[in-house]
Protein backbone atom coordinates (compact mmCIF):
# COMPACT_ATOMS: atom_id res chain seq x y z
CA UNK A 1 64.39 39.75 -23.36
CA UNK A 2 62.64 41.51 -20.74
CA UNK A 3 64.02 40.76 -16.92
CA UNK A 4 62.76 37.82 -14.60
CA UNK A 5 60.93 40.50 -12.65
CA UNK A 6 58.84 42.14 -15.38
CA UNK A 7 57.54 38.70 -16.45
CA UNK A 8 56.52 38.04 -12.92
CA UNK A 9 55.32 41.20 -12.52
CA UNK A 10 53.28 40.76 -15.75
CA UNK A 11 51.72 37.10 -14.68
CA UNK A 12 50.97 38.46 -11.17
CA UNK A 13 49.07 41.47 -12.74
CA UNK A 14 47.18 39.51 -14.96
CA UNK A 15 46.45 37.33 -12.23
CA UNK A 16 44.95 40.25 -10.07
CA UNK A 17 42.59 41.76 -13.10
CA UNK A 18 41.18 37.66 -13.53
CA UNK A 19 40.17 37.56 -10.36
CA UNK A 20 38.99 41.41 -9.99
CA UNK A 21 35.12 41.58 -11.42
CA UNK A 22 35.43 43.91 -13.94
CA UNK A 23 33.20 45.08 -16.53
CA UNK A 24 34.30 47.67 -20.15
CA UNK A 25 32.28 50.94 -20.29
CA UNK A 26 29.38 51.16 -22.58
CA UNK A 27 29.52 50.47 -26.51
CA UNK A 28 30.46 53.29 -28.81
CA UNK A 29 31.39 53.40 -32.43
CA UNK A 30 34.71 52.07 -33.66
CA UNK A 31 37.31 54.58 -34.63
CA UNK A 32 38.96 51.79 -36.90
CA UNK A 33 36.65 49.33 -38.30
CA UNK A 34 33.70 50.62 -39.84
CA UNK A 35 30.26 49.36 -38.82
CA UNK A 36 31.11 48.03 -34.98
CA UNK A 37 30.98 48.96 -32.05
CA UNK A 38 33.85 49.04 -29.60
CA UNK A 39 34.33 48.79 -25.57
CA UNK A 40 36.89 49.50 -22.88
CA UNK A 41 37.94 48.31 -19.69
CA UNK A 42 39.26 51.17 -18.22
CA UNK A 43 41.66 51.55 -14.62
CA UNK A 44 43.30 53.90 -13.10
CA UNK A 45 46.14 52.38 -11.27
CA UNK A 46 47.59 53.75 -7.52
CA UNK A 47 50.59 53.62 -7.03
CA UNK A 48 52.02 53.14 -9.79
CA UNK A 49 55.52 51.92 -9.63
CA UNK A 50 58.05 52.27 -12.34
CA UNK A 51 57.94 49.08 -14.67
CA UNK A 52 53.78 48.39 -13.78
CA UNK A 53 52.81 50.33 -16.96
CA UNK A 54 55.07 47.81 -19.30
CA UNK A 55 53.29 45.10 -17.91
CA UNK A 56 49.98 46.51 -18.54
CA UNK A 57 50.96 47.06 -22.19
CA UNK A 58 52.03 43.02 -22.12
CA UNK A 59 48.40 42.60 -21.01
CA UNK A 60 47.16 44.93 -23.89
CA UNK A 61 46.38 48.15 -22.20
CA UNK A 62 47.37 51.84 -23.39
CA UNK A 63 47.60 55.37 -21.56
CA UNK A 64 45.37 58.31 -22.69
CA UNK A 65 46.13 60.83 -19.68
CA UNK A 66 45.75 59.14 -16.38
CA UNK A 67 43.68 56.25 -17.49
CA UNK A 68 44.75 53.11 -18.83
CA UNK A 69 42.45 51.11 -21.24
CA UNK A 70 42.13 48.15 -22.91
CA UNK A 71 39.94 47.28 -25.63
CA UNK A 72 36.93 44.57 -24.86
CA UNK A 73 34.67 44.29 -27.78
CA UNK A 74 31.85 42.07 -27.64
CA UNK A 75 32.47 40.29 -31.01
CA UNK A 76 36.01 41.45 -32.05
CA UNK A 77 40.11 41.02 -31.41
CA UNK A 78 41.64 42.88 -33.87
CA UNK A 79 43.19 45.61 -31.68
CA UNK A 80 46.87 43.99 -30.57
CA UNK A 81 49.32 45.78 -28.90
CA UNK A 82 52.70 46.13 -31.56
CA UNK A 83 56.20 46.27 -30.16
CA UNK A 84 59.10 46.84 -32.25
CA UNK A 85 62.30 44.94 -31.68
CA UNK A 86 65.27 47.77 -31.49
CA UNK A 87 68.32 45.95 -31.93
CA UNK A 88 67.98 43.90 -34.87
CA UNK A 89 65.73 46.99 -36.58
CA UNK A 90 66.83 48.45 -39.69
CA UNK A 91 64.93 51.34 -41.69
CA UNK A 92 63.98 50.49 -44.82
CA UNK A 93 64.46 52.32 -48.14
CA UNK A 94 61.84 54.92 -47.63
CA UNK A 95 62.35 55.12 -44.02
CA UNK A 96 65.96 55.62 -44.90
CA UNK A 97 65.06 58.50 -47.11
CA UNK A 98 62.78 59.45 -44.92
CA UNK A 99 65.83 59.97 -42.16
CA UNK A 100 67.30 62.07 -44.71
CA UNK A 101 64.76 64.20 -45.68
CA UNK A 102 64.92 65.82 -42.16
CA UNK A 103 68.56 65.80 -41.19
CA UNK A 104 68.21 69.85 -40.96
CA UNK A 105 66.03 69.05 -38.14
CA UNK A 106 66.90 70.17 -34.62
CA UNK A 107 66.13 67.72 -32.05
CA UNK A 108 65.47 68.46 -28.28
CA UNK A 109 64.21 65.77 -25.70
CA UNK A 110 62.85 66.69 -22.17
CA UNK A 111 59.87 66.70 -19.58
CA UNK A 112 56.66 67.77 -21.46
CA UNK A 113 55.66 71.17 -21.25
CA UNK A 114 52.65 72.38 -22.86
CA UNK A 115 52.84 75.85 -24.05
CA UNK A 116 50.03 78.05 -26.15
CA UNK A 117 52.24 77.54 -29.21
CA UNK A 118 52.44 73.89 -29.03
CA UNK A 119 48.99 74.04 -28.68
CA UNK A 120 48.15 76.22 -31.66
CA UNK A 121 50.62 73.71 -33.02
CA UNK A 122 48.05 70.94 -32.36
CA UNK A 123 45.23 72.70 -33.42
CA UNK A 124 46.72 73.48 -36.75
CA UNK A 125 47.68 69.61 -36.78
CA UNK A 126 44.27 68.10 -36.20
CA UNK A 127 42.38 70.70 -38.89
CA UNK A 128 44.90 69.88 -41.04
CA UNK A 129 45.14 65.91 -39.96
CA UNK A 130 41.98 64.67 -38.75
CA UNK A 131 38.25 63.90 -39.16
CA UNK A 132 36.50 66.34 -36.43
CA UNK A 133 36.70 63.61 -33.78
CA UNK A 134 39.22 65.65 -31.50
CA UNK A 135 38.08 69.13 -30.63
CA UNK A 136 41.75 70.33 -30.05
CA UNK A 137 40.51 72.83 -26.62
CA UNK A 138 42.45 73.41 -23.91
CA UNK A 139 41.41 70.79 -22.27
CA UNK A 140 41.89 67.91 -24.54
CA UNK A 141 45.58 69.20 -25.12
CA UNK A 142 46.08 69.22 -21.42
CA UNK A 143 44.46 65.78 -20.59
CA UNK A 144 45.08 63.94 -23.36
CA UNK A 145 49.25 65.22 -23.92
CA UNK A 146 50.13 66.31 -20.83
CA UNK A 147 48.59 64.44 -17.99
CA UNK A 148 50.54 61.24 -17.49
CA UNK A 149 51.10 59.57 -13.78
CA UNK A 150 54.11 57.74 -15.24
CA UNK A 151 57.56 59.24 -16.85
CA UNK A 152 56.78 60.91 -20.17
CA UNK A 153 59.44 62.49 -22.36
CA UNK A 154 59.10 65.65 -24.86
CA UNK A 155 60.52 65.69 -28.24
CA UNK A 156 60.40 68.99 -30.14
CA UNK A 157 61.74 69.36 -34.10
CA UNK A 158 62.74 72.50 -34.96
CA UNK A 159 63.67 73.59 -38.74
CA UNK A 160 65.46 76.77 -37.71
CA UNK A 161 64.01 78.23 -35.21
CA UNK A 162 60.02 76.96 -36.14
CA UNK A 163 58.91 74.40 -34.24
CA UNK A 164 57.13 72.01 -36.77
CA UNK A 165 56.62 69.07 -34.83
CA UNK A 166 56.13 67.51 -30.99
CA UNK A 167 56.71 63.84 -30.13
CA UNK A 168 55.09 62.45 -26.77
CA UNK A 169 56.87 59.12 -25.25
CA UNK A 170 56.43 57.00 -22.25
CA UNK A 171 59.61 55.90 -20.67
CA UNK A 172 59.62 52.67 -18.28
CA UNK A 173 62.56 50.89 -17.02
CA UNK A 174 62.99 48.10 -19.75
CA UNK A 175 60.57 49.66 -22.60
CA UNK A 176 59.40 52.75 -24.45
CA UNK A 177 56.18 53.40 -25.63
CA UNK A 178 55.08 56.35 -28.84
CA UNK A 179 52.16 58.04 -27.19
CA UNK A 180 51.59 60.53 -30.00
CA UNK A 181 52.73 63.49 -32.90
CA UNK A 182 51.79 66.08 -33.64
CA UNK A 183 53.79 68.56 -36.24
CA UNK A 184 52.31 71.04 -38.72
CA UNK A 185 50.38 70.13 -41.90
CA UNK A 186 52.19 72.53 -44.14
CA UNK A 187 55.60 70.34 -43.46
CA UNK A 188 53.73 67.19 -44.28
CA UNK A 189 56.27 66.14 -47.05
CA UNK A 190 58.94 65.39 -44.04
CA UNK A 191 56.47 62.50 -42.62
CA UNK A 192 57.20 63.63 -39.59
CA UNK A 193 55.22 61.06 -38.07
CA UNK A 194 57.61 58.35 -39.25
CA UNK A 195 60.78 60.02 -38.01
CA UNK A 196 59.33 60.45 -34.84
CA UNK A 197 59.07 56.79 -34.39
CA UNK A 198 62.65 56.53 -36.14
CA UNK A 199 63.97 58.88 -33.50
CA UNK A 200 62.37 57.24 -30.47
CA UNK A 201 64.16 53.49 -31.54
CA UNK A 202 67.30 55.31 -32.09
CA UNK A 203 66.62 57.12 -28.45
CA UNK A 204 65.93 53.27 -27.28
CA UNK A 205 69.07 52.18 -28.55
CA UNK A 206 70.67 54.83 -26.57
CA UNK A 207 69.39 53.89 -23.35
CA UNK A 208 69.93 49.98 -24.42
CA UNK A 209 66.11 49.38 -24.36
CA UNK A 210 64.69 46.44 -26.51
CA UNK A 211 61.15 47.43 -27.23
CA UNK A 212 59.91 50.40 -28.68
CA UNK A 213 55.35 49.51 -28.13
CA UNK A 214 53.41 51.85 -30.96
CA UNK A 215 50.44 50.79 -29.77
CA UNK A 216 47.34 48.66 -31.04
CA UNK A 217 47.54 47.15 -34.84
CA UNK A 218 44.56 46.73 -36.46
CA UNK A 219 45.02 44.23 -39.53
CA UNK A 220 42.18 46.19 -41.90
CA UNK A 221 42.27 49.46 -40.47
CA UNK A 222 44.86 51.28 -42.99
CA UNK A 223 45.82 54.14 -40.31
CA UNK A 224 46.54 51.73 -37.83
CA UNK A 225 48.38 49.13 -39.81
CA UNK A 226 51.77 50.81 -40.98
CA UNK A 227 53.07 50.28 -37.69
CA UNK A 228 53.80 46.57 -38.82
CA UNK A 229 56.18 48.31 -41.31
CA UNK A 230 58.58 48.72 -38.34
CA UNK A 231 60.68 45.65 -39.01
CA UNK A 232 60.96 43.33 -36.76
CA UNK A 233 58.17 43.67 -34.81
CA UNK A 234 55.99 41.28 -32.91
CA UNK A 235 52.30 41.03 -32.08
CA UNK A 236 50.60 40.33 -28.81
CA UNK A 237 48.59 37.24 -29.39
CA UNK A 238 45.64 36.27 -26.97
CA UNK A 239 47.49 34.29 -24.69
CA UNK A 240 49.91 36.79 -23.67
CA UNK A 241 52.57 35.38 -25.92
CA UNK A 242 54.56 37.49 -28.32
CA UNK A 243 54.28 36.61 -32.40
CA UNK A 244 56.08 37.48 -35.49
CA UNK A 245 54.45 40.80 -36.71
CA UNK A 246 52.54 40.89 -39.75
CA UNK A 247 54.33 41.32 -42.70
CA UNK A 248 51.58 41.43 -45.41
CA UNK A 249 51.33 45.20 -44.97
CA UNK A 250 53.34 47.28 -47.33
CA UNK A 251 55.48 50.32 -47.14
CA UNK A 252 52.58 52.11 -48.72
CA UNK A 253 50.77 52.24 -45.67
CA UNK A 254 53.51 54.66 -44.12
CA UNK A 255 51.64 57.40 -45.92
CA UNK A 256 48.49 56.87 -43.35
CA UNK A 257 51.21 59.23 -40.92
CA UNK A 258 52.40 61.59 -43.08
């Protein structure tokens, strides 16, 4: 379980934002659900203290860049922050092979460093990947990647010497958190995406960390949902309380990463 001090550090900073008058940005279409809208409340903490980010994930917030957000939609809940629980986790059949599929992998872990072929990298991954959404410029790369006010570790996989993919983690005191990865289309078969995460909970074992957060699951949004395949994991509810995760999804979802 998280220390005495995060959990008063968590009910202290939820106390502050309550009383702070504080209004979400203006409406914009949902990247998950289709037909709604979507808002967020958006901060930029100073200072920010080692541990303060962990407790704004317990209170439902991410990191893009500098900013963290939190979604506040007028008329829906379904984005809830999704921890995985390291110690008891075990990969399942397909993660297994999935492990196994890229033990020729070379793994190296450090502070990010973006580089013009990590992001031609990216480029490659999002025209490959994604639905026009995200430009891939300099700029995005930069301030989306590599612009973090809090300690963010670098994982490169290289099959010989090719780098085919880049995993981007958040490290705090008593958690982890999978920011992003990116790896190249033409190595798809690997599912890259899913030993990324395997990696990181195997990197939080390492450092004896307990929760590995993959962000927001989103019950009926299928590219959001195979996070719950992560086994155990648990589900912020709305009062700040942690829930078994939801174990309706199948292992099928896993190919929404690949």
């Amino acid at each position: 379980m998280p220390s005495p001090s995060h959990a008063a550090r968590t009910k202290e900073l939820a106390r502050i934002l309550d009383r702070e008058v504080l209004e979400p940005g203006e409406p914009f279409e949902c990247p998950y659900l289709p037909d709604r809208q979507a808002r967020h409340l958006t901060l930029v903490p100073r200072p920010l203290a080692p541990g303060l980010y962990h407790s704004f994930m317990d209170l439902n917030f991410r990191r893009m860049g500098p900013l963290f957000y939190r979604p506040q939609c007028d008329a829906c809940r379904e984005c809830r922050m999704l921890r995985v629980l390291v110690d008891p986790f075990q990969p399942s059949r397909s993660q297994r092979r999935c492990l196994a599929r890229n033990e020729d992998l070379r793994v190296e872990a450090g502070p990010p460093q973006p580089t013009a072929d990590k992001h031609d990298l990216y480029q490659r991954y999002l025209d490959g990947r994604h639905d026009g959404k995200m430009d891939g410029s300099a700029e995005e790369f930069h301030g989306f990647l590599y612009n973090s006010s809090i300690e963010t570790l670098e994982v490169l996989y290289w099959r010989g010497d090719r780098l085919v993919g880049v995993g981007i983690t958040d490290v705090e005191p008593e958690a982890m958190s999978a920011v992003y990865c990116y790896f190249d289309p033409q190595e798809a078969d690997r599912s890259l995406g899913v030993f990324n995460v395997l990696w990181t909970i195997g990197e939080c074992r390492r450092r004896g960390i307990q929760h590995l957060y993959l962000g927001y699951y989103v019950r009926d949004c299928r590219k959001m949902s195979y996070k719950a395949d992560y086994r155990p994991c648990e589900l912020l509810a709305a009062d700040g309380s942690w829930e078994a995760g939801d174990r309706q999804v199948t292992t099928k979802t896993q190919k929404a990463q690949r």
